[in-house]
C-alpha atoms as a PDB file:
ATOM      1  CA  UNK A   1     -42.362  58.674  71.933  1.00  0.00           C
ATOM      2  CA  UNK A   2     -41.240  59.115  75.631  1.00  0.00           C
ATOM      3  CA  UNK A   3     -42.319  58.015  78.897  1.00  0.00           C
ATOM      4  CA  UNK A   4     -43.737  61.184  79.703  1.00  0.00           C
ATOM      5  CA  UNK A   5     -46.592  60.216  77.430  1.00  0.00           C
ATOM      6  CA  UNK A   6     -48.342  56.516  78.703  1.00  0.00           C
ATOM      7  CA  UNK A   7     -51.013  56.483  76.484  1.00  0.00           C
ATOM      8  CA  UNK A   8     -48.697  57.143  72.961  1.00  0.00           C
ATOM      9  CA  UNK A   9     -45.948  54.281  74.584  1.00  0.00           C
ATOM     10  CA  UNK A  10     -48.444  51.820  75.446  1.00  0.00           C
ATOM     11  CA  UNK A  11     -50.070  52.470  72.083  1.00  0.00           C
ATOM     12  CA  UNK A  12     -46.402  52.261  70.437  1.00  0.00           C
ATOM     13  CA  UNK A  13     -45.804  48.840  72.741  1.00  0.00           C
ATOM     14  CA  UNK A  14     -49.013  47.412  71.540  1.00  0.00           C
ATOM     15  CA  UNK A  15     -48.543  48.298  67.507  1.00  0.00           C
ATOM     16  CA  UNK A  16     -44.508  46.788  67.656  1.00  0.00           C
ATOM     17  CA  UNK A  17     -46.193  43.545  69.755  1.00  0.00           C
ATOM     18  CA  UNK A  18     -48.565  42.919  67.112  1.00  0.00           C
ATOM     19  CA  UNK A  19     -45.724  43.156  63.908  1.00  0.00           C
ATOM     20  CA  UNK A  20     -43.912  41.096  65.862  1.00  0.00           C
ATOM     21  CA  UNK A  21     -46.543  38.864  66.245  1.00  0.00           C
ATOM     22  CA  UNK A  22     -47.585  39.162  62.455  1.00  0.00           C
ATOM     23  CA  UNK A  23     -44.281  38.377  61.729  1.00  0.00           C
ATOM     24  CA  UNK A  24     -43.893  35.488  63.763  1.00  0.00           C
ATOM     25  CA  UNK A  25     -47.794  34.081  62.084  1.00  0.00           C
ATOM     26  CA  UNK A  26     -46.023  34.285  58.813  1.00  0.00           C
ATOM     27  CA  UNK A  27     -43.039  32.388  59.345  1.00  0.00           C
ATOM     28  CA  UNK A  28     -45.541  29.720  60.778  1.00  0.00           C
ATOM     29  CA  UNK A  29     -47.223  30.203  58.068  1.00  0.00           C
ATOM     30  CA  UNK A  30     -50.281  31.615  58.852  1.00  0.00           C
ATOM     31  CA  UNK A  31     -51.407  34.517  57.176  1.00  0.00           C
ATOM     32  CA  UNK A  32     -52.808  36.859  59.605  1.00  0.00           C
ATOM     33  CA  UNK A  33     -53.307  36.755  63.275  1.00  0.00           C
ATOM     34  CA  UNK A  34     -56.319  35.879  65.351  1.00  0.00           C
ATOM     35  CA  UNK A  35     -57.527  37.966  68.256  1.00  0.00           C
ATOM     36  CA  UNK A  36     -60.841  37.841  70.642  1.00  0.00           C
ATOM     37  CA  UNK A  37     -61.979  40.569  71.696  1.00  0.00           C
ATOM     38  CA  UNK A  38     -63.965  40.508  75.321  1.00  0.00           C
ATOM     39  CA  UNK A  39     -66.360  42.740  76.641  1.00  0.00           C
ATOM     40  CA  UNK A  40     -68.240  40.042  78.998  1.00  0.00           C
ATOM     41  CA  UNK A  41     -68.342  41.793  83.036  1.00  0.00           C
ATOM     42  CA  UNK A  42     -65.290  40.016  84.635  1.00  0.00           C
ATOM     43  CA  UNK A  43     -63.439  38.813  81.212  1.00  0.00           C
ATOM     44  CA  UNK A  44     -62.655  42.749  79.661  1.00  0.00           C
ATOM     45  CA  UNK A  45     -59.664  41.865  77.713  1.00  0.00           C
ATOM     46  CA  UNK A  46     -57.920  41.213  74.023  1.00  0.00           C
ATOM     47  CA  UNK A  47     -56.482  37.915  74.024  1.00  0.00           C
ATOM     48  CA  UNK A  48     -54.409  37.007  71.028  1.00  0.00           C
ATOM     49  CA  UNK A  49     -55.031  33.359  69.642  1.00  0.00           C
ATOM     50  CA  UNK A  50     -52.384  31.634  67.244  1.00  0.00           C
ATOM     51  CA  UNK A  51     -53.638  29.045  65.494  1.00  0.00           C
ATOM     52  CA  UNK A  52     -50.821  26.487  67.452  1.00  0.00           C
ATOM     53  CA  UNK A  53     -50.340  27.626  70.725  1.00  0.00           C
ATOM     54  CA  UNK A  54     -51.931  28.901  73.406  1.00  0.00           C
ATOM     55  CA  UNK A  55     -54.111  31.894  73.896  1.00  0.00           C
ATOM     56  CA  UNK A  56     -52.114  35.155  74.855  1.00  0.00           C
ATOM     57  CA  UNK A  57     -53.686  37.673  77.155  1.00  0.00           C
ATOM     58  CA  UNK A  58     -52.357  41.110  75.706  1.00  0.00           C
ATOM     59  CA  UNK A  59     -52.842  43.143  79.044  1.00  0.00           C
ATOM     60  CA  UNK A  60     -50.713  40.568  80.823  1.00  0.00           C
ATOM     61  CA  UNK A  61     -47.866  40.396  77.787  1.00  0.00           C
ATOM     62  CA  UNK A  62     -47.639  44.072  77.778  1.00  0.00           C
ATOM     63  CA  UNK A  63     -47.724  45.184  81.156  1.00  0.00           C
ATOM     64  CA  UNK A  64     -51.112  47.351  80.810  1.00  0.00           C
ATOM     65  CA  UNK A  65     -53.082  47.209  83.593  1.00  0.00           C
ATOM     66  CA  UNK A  66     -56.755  46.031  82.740  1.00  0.00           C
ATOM     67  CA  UNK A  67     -58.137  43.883  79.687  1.00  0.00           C
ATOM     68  CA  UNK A  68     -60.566  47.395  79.748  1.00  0.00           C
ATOM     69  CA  UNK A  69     -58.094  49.459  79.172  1.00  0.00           C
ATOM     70  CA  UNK A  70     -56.220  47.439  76.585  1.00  0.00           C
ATOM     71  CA  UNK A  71     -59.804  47.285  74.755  1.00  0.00           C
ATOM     72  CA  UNK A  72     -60.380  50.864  74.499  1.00  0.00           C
ATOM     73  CA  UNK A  73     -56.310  50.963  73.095  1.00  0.00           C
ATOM     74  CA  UNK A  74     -56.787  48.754  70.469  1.00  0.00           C
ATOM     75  CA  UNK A  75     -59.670  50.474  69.625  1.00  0.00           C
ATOM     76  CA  UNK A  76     -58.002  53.548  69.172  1.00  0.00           C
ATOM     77  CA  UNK A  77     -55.158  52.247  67.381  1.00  0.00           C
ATOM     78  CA  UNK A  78     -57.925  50.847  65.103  1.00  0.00           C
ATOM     79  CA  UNK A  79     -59.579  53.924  64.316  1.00  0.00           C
ATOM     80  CA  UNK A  80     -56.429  55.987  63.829  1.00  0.00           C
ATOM     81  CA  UNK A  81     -55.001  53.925  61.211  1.00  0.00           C
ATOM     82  CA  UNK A  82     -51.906  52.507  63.134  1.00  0.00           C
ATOM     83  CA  UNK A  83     -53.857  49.040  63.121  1.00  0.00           C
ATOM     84  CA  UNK A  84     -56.449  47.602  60.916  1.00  0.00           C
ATOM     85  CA  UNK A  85     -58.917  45.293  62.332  1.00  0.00           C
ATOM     86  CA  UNK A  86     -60.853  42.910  60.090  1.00  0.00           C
ATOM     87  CA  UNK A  87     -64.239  42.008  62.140  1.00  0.00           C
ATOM     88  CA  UNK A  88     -65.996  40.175  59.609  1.00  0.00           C
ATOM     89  CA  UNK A  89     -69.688  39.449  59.675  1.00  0.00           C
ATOM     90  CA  UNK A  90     -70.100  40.353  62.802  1.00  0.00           C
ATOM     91  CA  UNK A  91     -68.556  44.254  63.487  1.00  0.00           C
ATOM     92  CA  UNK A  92     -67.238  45.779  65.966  1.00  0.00           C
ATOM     93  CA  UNK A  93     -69.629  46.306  68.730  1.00  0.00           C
ATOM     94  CA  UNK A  94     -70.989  42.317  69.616  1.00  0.00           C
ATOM     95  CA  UNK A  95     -69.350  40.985  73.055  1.00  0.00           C
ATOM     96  CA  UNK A  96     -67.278  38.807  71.824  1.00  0.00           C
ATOM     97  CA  UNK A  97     -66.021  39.627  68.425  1.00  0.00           C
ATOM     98  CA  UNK A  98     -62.962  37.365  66.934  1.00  0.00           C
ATOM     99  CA  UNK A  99     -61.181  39.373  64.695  1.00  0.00           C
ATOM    100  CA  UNK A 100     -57.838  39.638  62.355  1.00  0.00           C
ATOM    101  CA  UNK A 101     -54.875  41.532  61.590  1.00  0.00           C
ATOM    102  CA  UNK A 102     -53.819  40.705  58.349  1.00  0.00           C
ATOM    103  CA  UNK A 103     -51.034  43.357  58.123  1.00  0.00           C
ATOM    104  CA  UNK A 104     -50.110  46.961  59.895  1.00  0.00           C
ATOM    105  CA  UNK A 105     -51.063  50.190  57.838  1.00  0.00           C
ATOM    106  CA  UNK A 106     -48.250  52.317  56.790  1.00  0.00           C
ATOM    107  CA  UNK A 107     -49.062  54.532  59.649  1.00  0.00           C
ATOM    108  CA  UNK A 108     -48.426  51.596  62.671  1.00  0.00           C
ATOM    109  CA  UNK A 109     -45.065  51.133  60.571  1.00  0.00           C
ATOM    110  CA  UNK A 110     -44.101  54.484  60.601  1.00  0.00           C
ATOM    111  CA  UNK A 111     -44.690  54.493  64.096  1.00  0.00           C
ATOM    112  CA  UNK A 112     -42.594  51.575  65.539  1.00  0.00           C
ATOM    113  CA  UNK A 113     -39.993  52.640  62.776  1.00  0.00           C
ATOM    114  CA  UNK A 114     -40.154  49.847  59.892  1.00  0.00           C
ATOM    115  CA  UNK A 115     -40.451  52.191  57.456  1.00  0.00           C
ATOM    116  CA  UNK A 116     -39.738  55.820  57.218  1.00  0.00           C
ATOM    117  CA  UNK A 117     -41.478  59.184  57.995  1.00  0.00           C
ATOM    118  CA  UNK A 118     -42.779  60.798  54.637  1.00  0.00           C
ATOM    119  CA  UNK A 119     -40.926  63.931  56.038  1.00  0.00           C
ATOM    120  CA  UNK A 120     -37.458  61.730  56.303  1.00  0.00           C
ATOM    121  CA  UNK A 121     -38.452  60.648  52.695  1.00  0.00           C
ATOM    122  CA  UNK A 122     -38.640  64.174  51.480  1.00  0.00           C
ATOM    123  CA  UNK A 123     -35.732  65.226  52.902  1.00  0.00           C
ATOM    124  CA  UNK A 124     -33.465  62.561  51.186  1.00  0.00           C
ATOM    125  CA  UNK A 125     -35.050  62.993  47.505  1.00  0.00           C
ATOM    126  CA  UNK A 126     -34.243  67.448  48.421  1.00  0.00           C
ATOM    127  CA  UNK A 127     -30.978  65.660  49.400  1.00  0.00           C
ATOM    128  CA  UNK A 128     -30.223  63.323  46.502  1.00  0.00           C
ATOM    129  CA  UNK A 129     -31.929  66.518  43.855  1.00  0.00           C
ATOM    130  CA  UNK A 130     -29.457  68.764  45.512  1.00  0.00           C
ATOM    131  CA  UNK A 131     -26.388  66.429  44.652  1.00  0.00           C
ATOM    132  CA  UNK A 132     -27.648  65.779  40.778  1.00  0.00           C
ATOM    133  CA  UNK A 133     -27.732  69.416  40.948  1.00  0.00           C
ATOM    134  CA  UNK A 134     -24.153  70.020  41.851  1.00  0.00           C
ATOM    135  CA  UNK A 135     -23.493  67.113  39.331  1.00  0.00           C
ATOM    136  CA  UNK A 136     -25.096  68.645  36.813  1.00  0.00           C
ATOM    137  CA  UNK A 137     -24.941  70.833  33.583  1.00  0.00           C
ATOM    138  CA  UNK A 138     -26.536  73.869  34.762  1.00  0.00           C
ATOM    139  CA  UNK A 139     -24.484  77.440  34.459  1.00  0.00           C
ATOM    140  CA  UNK A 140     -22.871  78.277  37.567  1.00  0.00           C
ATOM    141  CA  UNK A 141     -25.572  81.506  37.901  1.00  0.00           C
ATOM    142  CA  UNK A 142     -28.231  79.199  38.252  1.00  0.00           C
ATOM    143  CA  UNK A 143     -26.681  76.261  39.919  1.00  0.00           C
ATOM    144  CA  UNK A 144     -26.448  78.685  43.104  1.00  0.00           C
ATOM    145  CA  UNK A 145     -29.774  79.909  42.985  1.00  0.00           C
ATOM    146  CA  UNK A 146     -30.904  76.241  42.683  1.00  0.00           C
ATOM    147  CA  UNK A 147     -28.579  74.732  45.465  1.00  0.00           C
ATOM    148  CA  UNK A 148     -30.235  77.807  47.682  1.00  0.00           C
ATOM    149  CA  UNK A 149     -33.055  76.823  47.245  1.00  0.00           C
ATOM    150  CA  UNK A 150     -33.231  73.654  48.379  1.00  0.00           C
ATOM    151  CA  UNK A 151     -30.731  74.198  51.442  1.00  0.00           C
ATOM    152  CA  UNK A 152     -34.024  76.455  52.382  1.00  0.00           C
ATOM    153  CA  UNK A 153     -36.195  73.959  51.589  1.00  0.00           C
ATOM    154  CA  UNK A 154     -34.624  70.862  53.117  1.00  0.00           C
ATOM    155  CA  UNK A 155     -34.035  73.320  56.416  1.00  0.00           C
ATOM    156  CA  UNK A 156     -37.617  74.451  56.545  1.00  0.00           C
ATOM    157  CA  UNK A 157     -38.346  70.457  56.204  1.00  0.00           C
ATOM    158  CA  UNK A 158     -36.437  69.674  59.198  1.00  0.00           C
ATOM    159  CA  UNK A 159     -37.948  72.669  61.748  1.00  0.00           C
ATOM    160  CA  UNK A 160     -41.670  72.694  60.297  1.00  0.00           C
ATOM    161  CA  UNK A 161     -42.777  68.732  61.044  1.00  0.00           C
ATOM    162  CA  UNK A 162     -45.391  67.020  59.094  1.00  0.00           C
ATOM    163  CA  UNK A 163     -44.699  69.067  55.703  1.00  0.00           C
ATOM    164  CA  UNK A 164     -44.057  65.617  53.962  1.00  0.00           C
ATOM    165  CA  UNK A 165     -47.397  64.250  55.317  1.00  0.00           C
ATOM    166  CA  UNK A 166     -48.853  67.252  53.223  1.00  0.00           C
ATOM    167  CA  UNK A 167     -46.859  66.656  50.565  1.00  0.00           C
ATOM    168  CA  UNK A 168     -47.665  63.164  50.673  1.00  0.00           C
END
């Protein structure tokens, strides 16, 4: 993501705050984090709440603005599938829910690069085929016809983005 694009960084800034976050809850050894969520006139915000330490305003800890705004980004992150929110009993849409984060989706890991992009993926098993193919025991007439192939395929991978979402 670039700069030229606020809303995708500070969504990025808020996913790679919350894995880091995660990750520090584990080694504590807490299994998920805590966060309250405030819609009350005056008190808009997300505040994160570790089970030993203080409570963390995540507006103020990531530079965003307004507890509104950081609200309606968590929501979003939420209901894209880069976070998942566990609100318990009480859902979503009371003023003060208190919800967790027991782990980030594949998708919020993508994203802040912990794991890779399904097209990267594809594009080292084409890679890795392509060498047991030059390994291999096929004739020489069809080993070219083969390696072609995937050169085309692995180069159409690389210029056509998202192919190994589909193929995923």
């Amino acid at each position: 993501m670039t700069e030229e694009y606020p809303i995708l960084t500070d969504g990025q800034k808020m996913v790679r705050y919350f894995y880091e976050e995660l990750e520090a809850a584990y080694g504590r050894g807490e299994p998920d984090l805590r966060l309250l969520i405030s819609r009350v006139y005056g008190q808009v915000g997300v505040y994160l709440m570790p089970e030993m330490s203080e409570r963390k305003d995540v507006a103020e800890e990531l530079e965003l603005g307004s507890g509104a705004r950081t609200v309606s980004l968590l929501r979003r992150l939420d209901n894209e599938g880069y976070l998942r929110l566990n609100y318990g009993s009480s859902g979503p849409n009371v003023d003060l829910p208190i919800v967790t984060i027991e782990y980030i989706p594949d998708r919020g890991l993508i994203e802040i690069g912990q794991l890779p992009h399904p097209d990267e993926r594809l594009a080292a098993a084409l890679q890795r085929t392509r060498a047991a193919v030059e390994q291999g025991d096929l004739p020489p007439s069809k080993t070219g016809s083969v390696l072609e192939a995937l050169d085309k395929t692995i180069i159409a991978l690389r210029t056509a983005q998202g192919l190994g979402d589909l193929i995923q």
